[in-house]
C-alpha atoms as a PDB file:
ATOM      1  CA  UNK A   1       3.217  18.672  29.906  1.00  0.00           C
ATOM      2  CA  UNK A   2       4.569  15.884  31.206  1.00  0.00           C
ATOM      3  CA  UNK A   3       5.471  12.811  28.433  1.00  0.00           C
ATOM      4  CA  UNK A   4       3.192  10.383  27.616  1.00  0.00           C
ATOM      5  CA  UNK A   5       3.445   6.953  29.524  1.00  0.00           C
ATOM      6  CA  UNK A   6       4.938   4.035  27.138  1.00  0.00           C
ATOM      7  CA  UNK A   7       3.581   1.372  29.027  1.00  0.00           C
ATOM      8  CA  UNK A   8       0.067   0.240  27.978  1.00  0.00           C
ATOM      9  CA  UNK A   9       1.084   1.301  24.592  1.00  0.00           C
ATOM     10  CA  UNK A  10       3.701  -1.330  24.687  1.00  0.00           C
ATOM     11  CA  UNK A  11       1.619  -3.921  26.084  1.00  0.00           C
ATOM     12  CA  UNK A  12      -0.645  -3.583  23.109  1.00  0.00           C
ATOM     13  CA  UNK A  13       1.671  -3.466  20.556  1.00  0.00           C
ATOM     14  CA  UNK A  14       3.346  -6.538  22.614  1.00  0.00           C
ATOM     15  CA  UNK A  15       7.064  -5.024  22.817  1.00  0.00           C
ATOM     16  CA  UNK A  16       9.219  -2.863  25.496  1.00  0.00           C
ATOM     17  CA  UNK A  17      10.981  -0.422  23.618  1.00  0.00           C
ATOM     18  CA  UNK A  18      14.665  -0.689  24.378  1.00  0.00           C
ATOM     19  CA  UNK A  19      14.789   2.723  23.685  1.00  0.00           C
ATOM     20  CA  UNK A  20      11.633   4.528  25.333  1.00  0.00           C
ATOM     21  CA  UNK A  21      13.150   8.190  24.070  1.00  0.00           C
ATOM     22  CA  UNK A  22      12.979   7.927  20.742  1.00  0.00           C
ATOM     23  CA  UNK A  23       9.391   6.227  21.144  1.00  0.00           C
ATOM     24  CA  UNK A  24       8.495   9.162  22.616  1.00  0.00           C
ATOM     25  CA  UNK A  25       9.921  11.878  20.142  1.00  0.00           C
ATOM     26  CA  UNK A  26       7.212   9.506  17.754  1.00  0.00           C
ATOM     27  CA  UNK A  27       4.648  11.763  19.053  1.00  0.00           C
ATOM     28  CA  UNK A  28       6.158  15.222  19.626  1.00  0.00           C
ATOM     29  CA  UNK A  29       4.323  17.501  16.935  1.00  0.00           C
ATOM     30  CA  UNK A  30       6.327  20.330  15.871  1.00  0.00           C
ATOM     31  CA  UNK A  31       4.326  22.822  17.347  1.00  0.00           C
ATOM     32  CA  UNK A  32       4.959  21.414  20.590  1.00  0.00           C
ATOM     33  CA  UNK A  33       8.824  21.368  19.755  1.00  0.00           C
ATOM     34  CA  UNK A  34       8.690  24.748  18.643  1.00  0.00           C
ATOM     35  CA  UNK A  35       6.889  25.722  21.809  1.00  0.00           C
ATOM     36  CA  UNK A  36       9.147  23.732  23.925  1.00  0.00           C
ATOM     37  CA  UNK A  37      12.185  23.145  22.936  1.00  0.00           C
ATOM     38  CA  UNK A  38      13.996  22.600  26.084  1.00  0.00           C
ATOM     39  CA  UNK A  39      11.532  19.948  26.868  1.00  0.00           C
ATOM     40  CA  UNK A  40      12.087  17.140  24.197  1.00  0.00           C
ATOM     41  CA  UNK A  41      14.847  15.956  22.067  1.00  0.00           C
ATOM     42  CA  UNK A  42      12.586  16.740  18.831  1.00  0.00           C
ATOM     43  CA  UNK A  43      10.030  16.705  16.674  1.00  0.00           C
ATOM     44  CA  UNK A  44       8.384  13.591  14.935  1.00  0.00           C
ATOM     45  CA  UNK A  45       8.554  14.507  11.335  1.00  0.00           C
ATOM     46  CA  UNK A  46      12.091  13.057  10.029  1.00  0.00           C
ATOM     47  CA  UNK A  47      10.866   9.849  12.184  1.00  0.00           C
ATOM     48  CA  UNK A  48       7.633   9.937   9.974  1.00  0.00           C
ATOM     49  CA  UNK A  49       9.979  10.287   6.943  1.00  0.00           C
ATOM     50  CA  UNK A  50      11.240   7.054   7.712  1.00  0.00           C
ATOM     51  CA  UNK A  51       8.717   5.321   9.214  1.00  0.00           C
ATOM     52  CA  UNK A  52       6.665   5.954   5.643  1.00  0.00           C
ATOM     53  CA  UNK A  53       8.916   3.738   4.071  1.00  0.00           C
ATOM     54  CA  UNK A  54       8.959   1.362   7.543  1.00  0.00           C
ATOM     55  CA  UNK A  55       4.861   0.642   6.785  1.00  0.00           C
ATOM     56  CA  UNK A  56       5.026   0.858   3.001  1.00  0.00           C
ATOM     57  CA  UNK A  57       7.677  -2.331   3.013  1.00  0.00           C
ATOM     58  CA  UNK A  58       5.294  -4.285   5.249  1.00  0.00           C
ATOM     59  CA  UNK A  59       2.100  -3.825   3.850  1.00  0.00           C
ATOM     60  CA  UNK A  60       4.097  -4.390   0.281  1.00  0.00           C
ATOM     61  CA  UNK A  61       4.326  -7.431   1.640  1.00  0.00           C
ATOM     62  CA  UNK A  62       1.689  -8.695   2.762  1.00  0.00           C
ATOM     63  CA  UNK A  63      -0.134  -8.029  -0.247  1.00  0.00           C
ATOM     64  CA  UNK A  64       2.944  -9.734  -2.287  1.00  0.00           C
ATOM     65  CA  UNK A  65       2.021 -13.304  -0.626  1.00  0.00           C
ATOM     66  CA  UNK A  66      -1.864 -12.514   0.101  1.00  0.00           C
ATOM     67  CA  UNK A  67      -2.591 -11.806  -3.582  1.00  0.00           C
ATOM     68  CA  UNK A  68       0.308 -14.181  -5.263  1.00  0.00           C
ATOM     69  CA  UNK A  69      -1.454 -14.036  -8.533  1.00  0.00           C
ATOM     70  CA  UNK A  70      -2.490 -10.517  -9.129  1.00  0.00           C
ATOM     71  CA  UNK A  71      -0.275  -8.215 -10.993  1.00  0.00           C
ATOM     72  CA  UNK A  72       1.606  -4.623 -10.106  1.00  0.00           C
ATOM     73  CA  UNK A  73      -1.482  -2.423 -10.458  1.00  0.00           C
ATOM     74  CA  UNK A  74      -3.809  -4.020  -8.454  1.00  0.00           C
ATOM     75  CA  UNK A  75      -1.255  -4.346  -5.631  1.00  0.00           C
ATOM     76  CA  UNK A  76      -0.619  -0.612  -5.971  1.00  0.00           C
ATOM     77  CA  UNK A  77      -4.283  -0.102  -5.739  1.00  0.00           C
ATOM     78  CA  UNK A  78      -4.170  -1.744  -2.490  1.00  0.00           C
ATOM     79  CA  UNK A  79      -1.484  -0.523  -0.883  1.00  0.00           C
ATOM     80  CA  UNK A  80      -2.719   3.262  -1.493  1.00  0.00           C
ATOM     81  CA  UNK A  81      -6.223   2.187  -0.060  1.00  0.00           C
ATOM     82  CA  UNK A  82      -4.417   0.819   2.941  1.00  0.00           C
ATOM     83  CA  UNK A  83      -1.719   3.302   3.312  1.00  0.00           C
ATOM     84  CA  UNK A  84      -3.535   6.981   2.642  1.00  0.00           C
ATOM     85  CA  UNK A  85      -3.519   9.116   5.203  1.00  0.00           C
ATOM     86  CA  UNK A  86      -7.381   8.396   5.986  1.00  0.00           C
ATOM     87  CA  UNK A  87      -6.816   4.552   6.732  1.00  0.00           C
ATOM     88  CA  UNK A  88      -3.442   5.326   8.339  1.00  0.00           C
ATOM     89  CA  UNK A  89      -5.585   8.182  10.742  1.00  0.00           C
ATOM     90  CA  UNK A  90      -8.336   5.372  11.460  1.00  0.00           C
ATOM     91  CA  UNK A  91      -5.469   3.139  12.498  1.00  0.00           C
ATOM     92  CA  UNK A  92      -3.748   5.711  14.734  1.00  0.00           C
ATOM     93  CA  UNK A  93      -6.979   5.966  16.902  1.00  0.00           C
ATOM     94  CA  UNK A  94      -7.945   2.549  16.677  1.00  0.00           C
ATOM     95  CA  UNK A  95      -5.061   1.756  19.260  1.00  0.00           C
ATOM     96  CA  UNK A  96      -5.234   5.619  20.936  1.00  0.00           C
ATOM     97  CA  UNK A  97      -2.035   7.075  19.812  1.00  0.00           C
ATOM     98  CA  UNK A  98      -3.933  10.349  20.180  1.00  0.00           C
ATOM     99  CA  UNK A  99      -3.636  10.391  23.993  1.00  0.00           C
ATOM    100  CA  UNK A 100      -0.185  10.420  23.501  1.00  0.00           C
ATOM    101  CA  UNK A 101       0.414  13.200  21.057  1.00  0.00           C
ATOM    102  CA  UNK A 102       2.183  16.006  22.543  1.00  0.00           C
ATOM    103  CA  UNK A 103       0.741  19.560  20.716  1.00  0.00           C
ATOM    104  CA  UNK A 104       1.502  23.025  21.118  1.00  0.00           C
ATOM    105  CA  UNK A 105      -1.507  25.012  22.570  1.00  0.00           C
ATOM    106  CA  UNK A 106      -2.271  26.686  19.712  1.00  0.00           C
ATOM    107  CA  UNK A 107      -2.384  23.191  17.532  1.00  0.00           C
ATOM    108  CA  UNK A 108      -3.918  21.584  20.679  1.00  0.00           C
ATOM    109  CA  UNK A 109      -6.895  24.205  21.055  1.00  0.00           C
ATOM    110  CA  UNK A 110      -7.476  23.909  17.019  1.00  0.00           C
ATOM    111  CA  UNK A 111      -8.420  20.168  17.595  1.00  0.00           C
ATOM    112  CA  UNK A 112      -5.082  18.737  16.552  1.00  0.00           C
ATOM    113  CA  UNK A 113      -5.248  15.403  17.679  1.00  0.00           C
ATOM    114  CA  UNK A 114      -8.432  14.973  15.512  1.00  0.00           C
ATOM    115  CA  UNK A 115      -6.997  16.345  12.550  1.00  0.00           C
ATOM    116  CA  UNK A 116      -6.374  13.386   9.999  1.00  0.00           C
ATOM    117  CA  UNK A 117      -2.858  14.622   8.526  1.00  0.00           C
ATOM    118  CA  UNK A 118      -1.662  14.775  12.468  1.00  0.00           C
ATOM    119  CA  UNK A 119      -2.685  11.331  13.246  1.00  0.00           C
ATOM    120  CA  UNK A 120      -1.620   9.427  10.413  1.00  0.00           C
ATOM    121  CA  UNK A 121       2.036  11.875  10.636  1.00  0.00           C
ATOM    122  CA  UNK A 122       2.336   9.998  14.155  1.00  0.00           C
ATOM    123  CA  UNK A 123       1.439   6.258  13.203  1.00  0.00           C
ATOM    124  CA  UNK A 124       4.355   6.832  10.459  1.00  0.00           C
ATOM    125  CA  UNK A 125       6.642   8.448  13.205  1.00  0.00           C
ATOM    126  CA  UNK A 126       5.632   5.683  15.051  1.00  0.00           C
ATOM    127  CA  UNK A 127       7.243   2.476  12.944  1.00  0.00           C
ATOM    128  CA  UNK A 128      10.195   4.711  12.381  1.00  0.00           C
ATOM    129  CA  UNK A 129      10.800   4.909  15.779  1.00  0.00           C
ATOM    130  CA  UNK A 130       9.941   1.000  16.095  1.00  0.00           C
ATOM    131  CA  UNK A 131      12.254   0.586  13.441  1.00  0.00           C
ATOM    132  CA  UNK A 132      14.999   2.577  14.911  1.00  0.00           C
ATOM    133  CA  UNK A 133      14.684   0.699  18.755  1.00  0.00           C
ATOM    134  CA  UNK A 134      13.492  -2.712  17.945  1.00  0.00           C
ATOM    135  CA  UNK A 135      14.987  -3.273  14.598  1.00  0.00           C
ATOM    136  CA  UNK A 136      13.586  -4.254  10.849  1.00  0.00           C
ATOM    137  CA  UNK A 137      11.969  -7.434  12.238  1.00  0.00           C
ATOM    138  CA  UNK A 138      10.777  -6.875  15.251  1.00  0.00           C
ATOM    139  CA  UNK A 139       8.924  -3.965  13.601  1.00  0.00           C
ATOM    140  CA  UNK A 140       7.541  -6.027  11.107  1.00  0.00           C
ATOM    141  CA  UNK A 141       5.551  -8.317  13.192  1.00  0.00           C
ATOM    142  CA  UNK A 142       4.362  -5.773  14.857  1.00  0.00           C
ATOM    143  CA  UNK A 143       3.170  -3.894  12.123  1.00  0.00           C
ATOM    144  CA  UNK A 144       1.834  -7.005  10.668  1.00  0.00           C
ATOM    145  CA  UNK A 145      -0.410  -7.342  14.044  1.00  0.00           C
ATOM    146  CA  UNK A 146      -1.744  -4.363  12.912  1.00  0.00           C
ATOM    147  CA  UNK A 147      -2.401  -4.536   9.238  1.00  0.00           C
ATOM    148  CA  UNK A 148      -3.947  -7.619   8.586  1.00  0.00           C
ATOM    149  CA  UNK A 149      -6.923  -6.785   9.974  1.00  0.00           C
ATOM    150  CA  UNK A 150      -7.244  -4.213   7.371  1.00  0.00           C
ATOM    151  CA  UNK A 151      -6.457  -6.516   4.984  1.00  0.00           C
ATOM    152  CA  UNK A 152      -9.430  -9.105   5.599  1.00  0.00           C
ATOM    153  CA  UNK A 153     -11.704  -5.929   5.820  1.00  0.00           C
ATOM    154  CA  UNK A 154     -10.570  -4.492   2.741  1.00  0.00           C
ATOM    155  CA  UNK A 155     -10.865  -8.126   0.729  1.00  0.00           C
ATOM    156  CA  UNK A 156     -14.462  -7.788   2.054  1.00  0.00           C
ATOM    157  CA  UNK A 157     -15.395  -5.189   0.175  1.00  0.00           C
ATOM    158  CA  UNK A 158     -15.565  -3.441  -3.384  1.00  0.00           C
ATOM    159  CA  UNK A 159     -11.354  -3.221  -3.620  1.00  0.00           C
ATOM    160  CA  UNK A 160      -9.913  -0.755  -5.959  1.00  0.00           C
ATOM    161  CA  UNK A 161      -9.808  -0.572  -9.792  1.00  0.00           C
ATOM    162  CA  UNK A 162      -8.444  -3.363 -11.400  1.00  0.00           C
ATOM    163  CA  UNK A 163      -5.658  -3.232 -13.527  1.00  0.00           C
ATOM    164  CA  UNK A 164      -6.416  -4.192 -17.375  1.00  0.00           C
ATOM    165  CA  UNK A 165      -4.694  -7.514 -17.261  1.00  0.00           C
ATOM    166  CA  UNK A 166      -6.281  -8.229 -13.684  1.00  0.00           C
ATOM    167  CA  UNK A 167      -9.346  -7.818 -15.759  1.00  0.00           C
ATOM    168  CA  UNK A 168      -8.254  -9.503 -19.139  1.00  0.00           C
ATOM    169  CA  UNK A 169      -6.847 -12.556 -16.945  1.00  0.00           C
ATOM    170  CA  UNK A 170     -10.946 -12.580 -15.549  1.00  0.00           C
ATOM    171  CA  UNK A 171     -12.408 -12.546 -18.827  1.00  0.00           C
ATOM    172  CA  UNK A 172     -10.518 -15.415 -20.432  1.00  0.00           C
ATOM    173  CA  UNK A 173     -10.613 -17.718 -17.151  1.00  0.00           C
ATOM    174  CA  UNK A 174     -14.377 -17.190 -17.066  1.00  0.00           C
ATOM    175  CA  UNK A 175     -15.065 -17.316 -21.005  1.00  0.00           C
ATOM    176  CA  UNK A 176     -11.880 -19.898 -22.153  1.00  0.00           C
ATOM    177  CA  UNK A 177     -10.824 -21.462 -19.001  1.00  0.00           C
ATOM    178  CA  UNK A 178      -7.451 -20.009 -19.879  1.00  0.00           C
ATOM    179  CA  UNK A 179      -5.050 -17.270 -18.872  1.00  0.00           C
ATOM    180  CA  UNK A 180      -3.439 -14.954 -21.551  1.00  0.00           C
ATOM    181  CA  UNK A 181       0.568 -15.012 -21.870  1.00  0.00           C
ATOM    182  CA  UNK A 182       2.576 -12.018 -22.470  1.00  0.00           C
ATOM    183  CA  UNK A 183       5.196 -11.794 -24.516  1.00  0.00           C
ATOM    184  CA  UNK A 184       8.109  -9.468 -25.623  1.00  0.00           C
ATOM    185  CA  UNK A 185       8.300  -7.870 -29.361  1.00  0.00           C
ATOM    186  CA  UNK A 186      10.912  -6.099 -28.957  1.00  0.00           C
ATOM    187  CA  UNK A 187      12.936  -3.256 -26.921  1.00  0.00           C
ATOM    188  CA  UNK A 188      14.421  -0.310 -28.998  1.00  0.00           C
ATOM    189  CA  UNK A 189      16.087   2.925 -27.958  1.00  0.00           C
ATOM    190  CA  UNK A 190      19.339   3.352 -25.530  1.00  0.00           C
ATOM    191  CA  UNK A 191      19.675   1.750 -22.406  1.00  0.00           C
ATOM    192  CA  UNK A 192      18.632   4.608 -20.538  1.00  0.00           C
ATOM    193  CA  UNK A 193      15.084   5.747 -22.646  1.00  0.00           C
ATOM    194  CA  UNK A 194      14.007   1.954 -23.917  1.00  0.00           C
ATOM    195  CA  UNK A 195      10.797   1.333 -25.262  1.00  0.00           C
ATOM    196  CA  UNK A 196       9.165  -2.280 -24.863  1.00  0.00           C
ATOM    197  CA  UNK A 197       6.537  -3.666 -27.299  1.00  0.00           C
ATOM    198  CA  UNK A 198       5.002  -6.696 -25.951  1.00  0.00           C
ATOM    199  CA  UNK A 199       2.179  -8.956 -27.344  1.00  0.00           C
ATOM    200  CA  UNK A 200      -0.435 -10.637 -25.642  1.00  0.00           C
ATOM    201  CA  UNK A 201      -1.643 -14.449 -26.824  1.00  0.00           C
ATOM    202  CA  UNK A 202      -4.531 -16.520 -26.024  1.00  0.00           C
ATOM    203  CA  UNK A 203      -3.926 -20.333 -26.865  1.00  0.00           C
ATOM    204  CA  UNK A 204      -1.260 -19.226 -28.902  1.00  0.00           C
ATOM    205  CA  UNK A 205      -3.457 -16.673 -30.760  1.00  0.00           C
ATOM    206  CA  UNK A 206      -2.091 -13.377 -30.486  1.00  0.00           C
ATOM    207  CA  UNK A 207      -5.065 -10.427 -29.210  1.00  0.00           C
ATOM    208  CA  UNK A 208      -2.985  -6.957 -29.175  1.00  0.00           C
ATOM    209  CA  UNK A 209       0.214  -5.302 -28.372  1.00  0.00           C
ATOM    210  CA  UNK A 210       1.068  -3.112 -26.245  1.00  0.00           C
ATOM    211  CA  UNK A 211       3.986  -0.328 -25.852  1.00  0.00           C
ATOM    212  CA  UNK A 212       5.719   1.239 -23.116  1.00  0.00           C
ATOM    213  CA  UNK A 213       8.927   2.300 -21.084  1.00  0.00           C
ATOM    214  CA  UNK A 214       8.494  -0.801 -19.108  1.00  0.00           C
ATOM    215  CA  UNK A 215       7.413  -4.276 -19.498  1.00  0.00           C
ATOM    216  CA  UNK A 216       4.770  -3.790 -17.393  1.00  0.00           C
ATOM    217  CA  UNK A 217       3.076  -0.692 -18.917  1.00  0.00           C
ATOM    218  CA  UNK A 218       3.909  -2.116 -22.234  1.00  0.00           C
ATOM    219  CA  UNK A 219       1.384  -5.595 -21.182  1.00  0.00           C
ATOM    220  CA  UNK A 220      -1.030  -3.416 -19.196  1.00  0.00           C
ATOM    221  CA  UNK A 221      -1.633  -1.513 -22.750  1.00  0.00           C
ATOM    222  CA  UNK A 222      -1.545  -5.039 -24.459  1.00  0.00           C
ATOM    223  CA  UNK A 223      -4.117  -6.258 -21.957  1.00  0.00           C
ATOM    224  CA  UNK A 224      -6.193  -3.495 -22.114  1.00  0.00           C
ATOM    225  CA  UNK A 225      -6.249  -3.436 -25.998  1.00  0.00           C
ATOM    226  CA  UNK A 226      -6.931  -6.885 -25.996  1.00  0.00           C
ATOM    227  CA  UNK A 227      -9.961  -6.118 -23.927  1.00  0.00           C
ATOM    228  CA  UNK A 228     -11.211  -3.544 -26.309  1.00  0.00           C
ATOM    229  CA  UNK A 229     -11.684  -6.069 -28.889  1.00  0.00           C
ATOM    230  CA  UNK A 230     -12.769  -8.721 -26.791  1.00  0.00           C
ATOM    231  CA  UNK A 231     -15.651  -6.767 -24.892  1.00  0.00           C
ATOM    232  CA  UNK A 232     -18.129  -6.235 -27.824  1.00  0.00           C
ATOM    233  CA  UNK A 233     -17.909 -10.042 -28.874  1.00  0.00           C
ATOM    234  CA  UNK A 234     -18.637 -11.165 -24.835  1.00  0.00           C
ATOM    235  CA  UNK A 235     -22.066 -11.972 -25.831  1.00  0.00           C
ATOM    236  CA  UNK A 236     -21.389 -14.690 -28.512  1.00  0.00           C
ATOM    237  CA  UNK A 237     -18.026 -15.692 -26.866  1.00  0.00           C
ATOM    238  CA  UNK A 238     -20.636 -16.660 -23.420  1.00  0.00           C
ATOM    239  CA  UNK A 239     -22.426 -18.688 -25.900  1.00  0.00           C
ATOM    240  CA  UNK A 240     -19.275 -20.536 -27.677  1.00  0.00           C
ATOM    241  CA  UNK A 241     -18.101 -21.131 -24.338  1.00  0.00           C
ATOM    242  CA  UNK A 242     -21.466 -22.615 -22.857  1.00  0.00           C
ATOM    243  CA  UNK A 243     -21.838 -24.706 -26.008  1.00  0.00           C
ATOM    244  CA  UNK A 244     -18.332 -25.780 -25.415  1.00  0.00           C
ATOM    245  CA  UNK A 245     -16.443 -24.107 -27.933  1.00  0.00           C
ATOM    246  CA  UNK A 246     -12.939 -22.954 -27.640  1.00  0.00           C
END
């Protein structure tokens, strides 16, 4: 099988690899290798390694400076919604990086360029190969190009499970007009097993505390103790707040 041609796959992803080879080992499947090993360099999978990390950076980012205000669990929520291997498989055959996978027959005949796992495996190879022949930034914008329209979708919809002080920081805007401040109790134990207790305050009232081997866990379990006693008075807090109470 002869390799796959580079050059409408460049022209969509608007670069010409400086190093066409290793863009191509992106889509050797190691059944093909194994088959052929005379044929190609080989196989994707270390480039997939790599290229994991590659699309986790970017898409870290963007949701770092689209959701400025929203804390480590929510973002983590996102990325995993935007990164599993489902999303990443839609993405792959979105711009046809199936018609370039090369498969062994046996993979090939057992509808391997269909098969989720195979096609997300190759987007990852992908941006490590991107990585590799175009360099960090170059990669970046490209994978940008390709992710921000999942982004906008994704906003568009139901999004994950909120974290407990993505929720908490709701229920006080909406019922106080405020947002709830976290503060550290204390940190005990050595350097390498700490425990932090941290307290969360409304208006300089404190609502619960919260404990943890981070800071963060230790004001998500604030924040969602502090919801625990908040929920059952929503009712009479909607009317305080309508009647203009604090």
């Amino acid at each position: 099988m002869d390799a796959p041609p580079l050059d409408e796959l460049g022209a969509r992803l608007g670069i010409v690899p400086r190093d066409p080879e290793l863009i191509r080992q992106a889509f050797v499947h190691s059944s093909y290798f194994n088959e052929n090993p005379d044929a190609v360099a080989g196989h994707n999978e270390r480039l997939e390694f790599y290229g994991d990390a590659v699309i986790g950076l970017t898409v870290s980012r963007l949701l770092y400076e689209r959701y400025p205000d929203e804390d480590e669990g929510f973002l983590t929520a996102r990325r995993a919604a935007l990164v599993n291997r489902d999303a990443l498989a839609a993405m792959s055959l979105s711009i046809g990086l199936d018609r370039y996978l090369l498969l062994g027959r046996g993979e090939a005949e057992a509808g391997g360029a269909t098969r989720p796992s195979v096609l997300a495996a190759c987007l990852e190879a992908l941006a490590g190969a991107l990585s590799l022949s175009e360099g960090a930034e170059r990669t970046d914008a490209v994978l940008t190009t390709l992710f921000e329209p999942a982004l906008d979708a994704l906003a568009e919809i139901d999004g994950p499970p909120k974290s407990a002080k993505s929720r908490l920081q709701e229920w006080t805007q909406r019922h106080r007009g405020i947002k709830p401040v976290y503060e550290l109790v204390e940190t005990t134990g050595p350097p390498h097993e700490q425990e932090f207790r941290v307290a969360v305050k409304l208006d300089g009232e404190a609502l619960a505390e919260g404990a943890g081997s981070s800071r963060q866990r230790a004001e998500e379990q604030a924040a969602e103790a502090a919801l625990t006693g908040l929920t059952p008075r929503t009712p009479g807090t909607e009317g305080a707040a309508a009647a203009g109470a604090p």
